[in-house]
C-alpha atoms as a PDB file:
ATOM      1  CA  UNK A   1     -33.671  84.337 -45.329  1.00  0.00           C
ATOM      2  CA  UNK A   2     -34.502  81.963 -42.644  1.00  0.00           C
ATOM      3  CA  UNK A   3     -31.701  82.344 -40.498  1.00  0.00           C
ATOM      4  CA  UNK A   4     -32.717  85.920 -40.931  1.00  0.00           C
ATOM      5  CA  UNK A   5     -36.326  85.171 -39.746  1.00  0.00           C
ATOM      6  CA  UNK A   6     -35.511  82.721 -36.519  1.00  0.00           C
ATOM      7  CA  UNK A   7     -33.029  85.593 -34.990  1.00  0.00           C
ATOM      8  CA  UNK A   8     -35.803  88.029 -35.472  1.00  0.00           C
ATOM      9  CA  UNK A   9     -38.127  85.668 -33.385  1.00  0.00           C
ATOM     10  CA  UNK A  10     -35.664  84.527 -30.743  1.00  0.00           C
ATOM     11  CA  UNK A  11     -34.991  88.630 -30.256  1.00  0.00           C
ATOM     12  CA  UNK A  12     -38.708  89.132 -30.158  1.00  0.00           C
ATOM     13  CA  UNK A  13     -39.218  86.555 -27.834  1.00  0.00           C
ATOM     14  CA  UNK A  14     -36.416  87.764 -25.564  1.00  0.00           C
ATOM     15  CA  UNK A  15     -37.259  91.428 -25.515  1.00  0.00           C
ATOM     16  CA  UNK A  16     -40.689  89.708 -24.644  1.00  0.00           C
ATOM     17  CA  UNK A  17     -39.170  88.386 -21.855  1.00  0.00           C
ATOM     18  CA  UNK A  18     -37.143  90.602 -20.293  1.00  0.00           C
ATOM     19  CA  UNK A  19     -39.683  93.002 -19.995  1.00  0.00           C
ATOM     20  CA  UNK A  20     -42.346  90.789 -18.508  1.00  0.00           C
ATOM     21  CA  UNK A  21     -39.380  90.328 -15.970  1.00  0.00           C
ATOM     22  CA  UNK A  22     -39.052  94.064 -15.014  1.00  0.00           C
ATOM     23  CA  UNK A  23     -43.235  94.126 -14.627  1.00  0.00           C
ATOM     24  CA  UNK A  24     -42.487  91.157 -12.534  1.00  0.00           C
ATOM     25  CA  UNK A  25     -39.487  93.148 -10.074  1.00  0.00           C
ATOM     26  CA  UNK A  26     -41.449  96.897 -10.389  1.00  0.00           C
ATOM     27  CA  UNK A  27     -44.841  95.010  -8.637  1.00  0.00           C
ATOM     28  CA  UNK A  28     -42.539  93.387  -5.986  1.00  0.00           C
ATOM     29  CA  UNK A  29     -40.602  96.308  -5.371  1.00  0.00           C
ATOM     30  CA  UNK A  30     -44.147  98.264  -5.117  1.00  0.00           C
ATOM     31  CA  UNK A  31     -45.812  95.513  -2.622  1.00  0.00           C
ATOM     32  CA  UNK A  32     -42.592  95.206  -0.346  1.00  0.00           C
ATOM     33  CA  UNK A  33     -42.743  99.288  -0.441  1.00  0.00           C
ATOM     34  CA  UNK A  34     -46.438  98.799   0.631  1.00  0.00           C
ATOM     35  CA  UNK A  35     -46.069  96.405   3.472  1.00  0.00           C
ATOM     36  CA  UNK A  36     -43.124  98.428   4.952  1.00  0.00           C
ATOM     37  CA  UNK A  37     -44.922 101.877   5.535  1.00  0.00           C
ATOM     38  CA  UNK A  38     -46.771 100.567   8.680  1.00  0.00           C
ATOM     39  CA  UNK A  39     -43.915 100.190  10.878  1.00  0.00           C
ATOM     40  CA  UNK A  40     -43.265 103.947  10.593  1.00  0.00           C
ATOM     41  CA  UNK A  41     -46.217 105.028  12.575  1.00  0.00           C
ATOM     42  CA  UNK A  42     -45.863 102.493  14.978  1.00  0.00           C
ATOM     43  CA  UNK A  43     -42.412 103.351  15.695  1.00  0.00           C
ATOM     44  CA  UNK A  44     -43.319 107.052  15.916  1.00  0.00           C
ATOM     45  CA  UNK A  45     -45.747 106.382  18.343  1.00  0.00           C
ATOM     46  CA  UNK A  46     -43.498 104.339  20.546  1.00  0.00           C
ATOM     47  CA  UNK A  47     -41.506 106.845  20.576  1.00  0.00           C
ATOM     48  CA  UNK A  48     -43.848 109.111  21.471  1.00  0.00           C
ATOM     49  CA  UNK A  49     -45.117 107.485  24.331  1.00  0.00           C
ATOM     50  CA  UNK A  50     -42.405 108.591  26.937  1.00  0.00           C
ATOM     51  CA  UNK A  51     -42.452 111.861  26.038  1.00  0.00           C
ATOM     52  CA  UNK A  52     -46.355 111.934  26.405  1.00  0.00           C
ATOM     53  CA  UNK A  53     -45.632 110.261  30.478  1.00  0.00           C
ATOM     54  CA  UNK A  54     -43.092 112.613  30.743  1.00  0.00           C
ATOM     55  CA  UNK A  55     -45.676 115.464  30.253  1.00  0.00           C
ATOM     56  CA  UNK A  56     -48.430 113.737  32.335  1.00  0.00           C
ATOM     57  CA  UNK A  57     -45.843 113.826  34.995  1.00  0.00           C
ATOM     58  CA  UNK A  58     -45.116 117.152  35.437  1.00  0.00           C
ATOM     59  CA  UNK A  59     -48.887 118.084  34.688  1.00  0.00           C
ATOM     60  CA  UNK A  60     -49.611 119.898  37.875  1.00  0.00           C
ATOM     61  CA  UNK A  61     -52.592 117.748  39.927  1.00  0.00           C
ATOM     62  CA  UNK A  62     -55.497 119.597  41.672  1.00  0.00           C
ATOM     63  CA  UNK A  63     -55.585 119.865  45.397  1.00  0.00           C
ATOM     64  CA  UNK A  64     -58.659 117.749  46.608  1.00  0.00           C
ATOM     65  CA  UNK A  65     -61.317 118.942  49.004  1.00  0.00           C
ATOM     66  CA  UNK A  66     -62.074 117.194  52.078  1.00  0.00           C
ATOM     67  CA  UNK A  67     -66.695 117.302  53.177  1.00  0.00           C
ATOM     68  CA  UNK A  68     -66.013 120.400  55.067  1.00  0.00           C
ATOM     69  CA  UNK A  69     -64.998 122.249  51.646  1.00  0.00           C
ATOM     70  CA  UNK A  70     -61.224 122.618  53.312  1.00  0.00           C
ATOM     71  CA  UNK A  71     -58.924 121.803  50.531  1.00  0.00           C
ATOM     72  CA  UNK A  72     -56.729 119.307  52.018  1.00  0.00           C
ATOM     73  CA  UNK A  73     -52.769 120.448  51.375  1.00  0.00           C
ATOM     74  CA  UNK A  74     -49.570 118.157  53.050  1.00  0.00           C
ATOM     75  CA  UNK A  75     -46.106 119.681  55.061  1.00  0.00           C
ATOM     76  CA  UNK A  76     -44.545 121.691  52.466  1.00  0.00           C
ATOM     77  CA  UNK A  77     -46.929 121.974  49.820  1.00  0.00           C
ATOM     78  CA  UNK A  78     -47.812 125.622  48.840  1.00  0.00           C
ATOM     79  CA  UNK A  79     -51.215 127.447  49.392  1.00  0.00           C
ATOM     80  CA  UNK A  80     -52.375 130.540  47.946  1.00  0.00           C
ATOM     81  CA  UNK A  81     -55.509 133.375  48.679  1.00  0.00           C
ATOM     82  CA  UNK A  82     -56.089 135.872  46.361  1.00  0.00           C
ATOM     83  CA  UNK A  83     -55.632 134.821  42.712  1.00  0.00           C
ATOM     84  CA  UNK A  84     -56.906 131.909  40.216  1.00  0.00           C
ATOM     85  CA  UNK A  85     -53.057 130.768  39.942  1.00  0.00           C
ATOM     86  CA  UNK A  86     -50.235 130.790  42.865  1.00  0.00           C
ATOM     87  CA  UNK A  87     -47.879 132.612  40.395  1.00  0.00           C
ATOM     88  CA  UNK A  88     -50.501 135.669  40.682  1.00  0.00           C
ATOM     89  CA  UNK A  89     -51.629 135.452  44.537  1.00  0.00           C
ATOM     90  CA  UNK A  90     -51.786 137.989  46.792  1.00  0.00           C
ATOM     91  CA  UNK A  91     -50.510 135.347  49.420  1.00  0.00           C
ATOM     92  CA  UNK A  92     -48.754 132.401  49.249  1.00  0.00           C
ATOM     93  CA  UNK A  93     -47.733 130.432  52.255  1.00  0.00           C
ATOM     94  CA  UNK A  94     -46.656 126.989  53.454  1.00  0.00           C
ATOM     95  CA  UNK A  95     -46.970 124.961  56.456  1.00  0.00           C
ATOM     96  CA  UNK A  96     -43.187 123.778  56.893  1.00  0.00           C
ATOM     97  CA  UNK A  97     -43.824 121.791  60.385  1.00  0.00           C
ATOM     98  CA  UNK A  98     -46.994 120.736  62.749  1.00  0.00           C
ATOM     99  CA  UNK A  99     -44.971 119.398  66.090  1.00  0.00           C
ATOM    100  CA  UNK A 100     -46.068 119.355  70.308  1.00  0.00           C
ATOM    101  CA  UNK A 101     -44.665 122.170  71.865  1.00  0.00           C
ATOM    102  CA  UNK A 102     -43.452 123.258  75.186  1.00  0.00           C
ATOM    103  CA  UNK A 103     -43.658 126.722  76.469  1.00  0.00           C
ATOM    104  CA  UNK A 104     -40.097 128.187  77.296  1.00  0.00           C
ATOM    105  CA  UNK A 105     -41.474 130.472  79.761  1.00  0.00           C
ATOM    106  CA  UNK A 106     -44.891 129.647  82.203  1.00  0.00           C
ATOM    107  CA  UNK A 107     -46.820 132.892  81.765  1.00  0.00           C
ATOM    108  CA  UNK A 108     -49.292 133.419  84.961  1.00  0.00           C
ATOM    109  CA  UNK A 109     -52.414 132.656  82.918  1.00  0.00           C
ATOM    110  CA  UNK A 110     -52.828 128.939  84.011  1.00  0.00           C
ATOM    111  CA  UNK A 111     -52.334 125.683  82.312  1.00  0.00           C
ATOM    112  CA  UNK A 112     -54.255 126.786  79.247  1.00  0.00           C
ATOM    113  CA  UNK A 113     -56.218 124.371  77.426  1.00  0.00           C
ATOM    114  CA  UNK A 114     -53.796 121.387  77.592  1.00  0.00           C
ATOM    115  CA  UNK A 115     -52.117 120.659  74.123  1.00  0.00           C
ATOM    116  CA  UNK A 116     -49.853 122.798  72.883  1.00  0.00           C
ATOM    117  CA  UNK A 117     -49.096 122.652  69.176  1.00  0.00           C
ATOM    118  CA  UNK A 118     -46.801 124.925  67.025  1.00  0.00           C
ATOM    119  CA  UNK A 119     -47.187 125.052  63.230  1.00  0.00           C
ATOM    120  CA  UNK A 120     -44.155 126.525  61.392  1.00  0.00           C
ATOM    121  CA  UNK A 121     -45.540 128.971  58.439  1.00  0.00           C
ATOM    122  CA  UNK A 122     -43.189 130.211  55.634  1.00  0.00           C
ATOM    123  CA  UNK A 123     -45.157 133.012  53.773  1.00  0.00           C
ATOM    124  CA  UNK A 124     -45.023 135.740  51.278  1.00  0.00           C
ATOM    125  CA  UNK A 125     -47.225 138.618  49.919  1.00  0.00           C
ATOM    126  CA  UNK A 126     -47.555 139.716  47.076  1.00  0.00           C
ATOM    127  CA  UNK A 127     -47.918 143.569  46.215  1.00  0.00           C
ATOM    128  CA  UNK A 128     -51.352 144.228  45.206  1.00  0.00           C
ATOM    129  CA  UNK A 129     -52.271 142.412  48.503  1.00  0.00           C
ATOM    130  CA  UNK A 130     -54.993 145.441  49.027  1.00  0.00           C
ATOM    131  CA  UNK A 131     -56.357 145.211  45.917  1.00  0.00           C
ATOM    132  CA  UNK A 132     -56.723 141.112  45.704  1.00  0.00           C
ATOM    133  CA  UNK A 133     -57.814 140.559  49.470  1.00  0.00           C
ATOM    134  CA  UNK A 134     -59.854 143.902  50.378  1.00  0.00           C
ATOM    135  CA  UNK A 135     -56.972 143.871  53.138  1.00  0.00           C
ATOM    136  CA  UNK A 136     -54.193 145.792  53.844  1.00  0.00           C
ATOM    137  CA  UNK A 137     -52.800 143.189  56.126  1.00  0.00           C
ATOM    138  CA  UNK A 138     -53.347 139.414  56.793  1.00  0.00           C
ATOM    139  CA  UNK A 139     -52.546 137.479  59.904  1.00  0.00           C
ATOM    140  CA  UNK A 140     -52.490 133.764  61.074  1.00  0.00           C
ATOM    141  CA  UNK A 141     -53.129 134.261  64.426  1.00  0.00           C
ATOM    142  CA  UNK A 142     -54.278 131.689  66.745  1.00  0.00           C
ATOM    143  CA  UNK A 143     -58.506 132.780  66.291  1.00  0.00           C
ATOM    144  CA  UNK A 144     -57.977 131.790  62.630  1.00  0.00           C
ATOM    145  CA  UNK A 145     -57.426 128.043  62.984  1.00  0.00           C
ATOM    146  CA  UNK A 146     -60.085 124.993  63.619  1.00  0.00           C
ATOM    147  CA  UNK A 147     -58.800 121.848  65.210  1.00  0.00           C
ATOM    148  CA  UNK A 148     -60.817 118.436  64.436  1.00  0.00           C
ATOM    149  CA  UNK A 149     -60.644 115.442  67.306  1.00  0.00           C
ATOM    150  CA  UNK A 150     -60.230 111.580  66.081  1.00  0.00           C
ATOM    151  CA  UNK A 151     -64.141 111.623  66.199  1.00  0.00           C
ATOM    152  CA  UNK A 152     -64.723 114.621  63.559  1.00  0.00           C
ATOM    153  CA  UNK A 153     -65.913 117.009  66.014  1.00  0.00           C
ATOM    154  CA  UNK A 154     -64.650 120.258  66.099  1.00  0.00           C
ATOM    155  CA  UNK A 155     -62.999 121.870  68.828  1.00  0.00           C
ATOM    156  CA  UNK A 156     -64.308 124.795  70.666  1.00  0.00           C
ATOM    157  CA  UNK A 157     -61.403 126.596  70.616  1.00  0.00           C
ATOM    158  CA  UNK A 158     -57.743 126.204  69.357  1.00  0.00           C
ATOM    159  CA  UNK A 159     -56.400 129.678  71.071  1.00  0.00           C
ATOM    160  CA  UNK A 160     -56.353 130.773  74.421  1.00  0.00           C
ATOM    161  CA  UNK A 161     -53.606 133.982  76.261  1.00  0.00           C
ATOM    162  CA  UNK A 162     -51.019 131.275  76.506  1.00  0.00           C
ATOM    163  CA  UNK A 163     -49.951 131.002  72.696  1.00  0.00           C
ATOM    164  CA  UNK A 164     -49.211 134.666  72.913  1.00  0.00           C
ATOM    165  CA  UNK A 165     -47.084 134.428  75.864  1.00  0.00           C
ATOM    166  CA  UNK A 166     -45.281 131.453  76.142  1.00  0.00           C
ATOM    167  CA  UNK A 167     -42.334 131.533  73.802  1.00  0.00           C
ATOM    168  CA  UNK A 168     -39.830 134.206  72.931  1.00  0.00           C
ATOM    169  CA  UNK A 169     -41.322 135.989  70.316  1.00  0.00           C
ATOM    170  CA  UNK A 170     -38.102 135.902  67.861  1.00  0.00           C
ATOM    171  CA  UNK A 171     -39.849 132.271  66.921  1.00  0.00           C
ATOM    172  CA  UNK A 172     -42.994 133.626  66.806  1.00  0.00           C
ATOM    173  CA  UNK A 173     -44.613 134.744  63.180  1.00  0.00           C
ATOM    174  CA  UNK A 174     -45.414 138.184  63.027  1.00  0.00           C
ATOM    175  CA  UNK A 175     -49.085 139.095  64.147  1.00  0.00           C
ATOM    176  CA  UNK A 176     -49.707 140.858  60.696  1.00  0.00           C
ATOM    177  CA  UNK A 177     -47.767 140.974  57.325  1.00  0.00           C
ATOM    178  CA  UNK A 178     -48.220 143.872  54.430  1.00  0.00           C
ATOM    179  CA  UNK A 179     -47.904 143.610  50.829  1.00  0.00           C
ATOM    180  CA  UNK A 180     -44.813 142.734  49.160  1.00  0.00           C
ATOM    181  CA  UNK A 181     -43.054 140.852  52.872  1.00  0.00           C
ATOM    182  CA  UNK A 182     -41.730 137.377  53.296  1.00  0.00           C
ATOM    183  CA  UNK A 183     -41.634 135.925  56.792  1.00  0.00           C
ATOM    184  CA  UNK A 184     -40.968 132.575  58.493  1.00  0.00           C
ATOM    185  CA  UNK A 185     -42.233 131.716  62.135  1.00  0.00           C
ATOM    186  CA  UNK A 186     -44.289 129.121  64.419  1.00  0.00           C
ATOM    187  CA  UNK A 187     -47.815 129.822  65.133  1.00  0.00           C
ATOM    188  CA  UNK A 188     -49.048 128.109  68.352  1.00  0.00           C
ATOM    189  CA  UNK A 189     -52.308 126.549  68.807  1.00  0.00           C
ATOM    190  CA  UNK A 190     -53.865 125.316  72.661  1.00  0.00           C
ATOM    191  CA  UNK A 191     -56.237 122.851  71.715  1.00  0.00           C
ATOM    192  CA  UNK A 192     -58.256 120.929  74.534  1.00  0.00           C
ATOM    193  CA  UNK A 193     -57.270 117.116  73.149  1.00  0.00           C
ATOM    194  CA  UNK A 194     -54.605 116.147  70.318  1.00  0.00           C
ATOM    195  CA  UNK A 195     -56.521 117.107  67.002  1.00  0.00           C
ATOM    196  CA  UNK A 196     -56.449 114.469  63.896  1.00  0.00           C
ATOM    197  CA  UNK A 197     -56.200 117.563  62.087  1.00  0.00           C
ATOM    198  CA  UNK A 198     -56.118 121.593  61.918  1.00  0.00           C
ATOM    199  CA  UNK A 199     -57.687 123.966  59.613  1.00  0.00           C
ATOM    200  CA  UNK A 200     -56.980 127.227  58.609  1.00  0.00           C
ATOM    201  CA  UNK A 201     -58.550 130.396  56.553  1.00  0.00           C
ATOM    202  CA  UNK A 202     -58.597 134.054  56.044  1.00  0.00           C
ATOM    203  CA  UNK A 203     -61.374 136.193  57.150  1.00  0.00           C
ATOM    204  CA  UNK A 204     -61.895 137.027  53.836  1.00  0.00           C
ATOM    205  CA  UNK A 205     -62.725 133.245  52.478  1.00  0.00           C
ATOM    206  CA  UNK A 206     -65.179 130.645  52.829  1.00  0.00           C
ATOM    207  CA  UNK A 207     -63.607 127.708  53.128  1.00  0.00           C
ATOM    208  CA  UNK A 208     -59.415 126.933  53.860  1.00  0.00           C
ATOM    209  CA  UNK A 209     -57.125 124.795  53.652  1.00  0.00           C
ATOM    210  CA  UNK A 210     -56.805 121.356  56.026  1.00  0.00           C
ATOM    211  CA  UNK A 211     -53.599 119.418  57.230  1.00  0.00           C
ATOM    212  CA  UNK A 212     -53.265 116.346  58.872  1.00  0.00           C
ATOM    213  CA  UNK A 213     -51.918 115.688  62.479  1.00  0.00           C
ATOM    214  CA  UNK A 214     -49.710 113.736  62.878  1.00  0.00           C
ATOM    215  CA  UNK A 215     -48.547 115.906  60.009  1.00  0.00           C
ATOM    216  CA  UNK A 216     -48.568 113.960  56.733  1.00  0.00           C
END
């Protein structure tokens, strides 16, 4: 009867045991569970960070405006009339080139005003031209542009008989485009001293656009 009684305490005591052991492993298992759920956010946020620079990258950036309201654009850099977006515009154009130029042929109209700058324009229309401008054709003649000395001034004139008659006109852009046309060609400017900068902008428009000279 005893021997009966101490093997039902020791199996008491070991069943006792064992499962105070499991509580024991289940809370550790728990807290290690606990302290390793942190990391996962952190490393999806690492990871997320070059795909966020990625995005800011090829976020398009806003042209900035210069204190005469021109918005300031660089060689090669695409501006458009006409629309809220470029995708849209009734004309989109760029300024591929601002250079010194020298007449091919001397026309008999004198020496001009005395600088002689050609800008090279690559430009398209779109077809609802009309309907977006109030124009059935657009231009970038010579009388359009504004040149700007080293001093801020404005010239008094960029243009003069000379642009029109001093090159052949196979380089020369056409005088007007339509809808739905693509065209590339220099436009030449006779400005009285070398500008710091030029200006350009439809009839149609307030304020333009503004490049740099030397060309940036």
């Amino acid at each position: 009867m005893i021997n009966l009684q101490l093997s039902s305490s020791i199996h008491v005591f070991l069943v006792g045991k064992l499962r105070k052991q499991i509580a024991l492993l289940a809370i550790a298992a728990i807290g290690l569970s606990s302290c390793s759920i942190p990391s996962q956010p952190a490393q999806s946020a690492a990871a997320s960070q070059p795909a966020q620079s990625e995005a800011a990258s090829q976020a398009p950036q806003r042209s900035k405006e210069n204190d005469r309201g021109n918005v300031l654009k660089t060689i090669g850099e695409t501006a458009a009339f006409g629309s809220d977006t470029v995708e849209s515009s009734a004309v989109r154009f760029k300024v591929m080139e601002i250079r010194p130029f020298e007449c091919t042929r001397e026309p008999d109209f004198g020496p001009g005003n005395g600088q002689m700058i050609a800008v090279t324009i690559d430009v398209e229309t779109g077809k609802n031209l009309s309907e977006q401008t109030g124009s059935d054709l657009i231009s970038f003649n010579a009388g359009l542009w504004k040149g700007f000395s080293k001093d801020g001034k404005r010239m008094n004139t960029v243009s003069s008989d000379k642009v029109y008659n001093c090159v052949n006109d196979r380089a020369v852009l056409l005088p007007d485009l339509g809808p739905s046309e693509k065209a590339t060609g220099i436009v030449l400017l006779d400005c009285p001293s070398v500008p710091t900068s030029l200006a350009f902008s439809f009839p149609q428009q307030g304020n333009g656009w503004e490049w740099e000279y030397p060309a940036q």
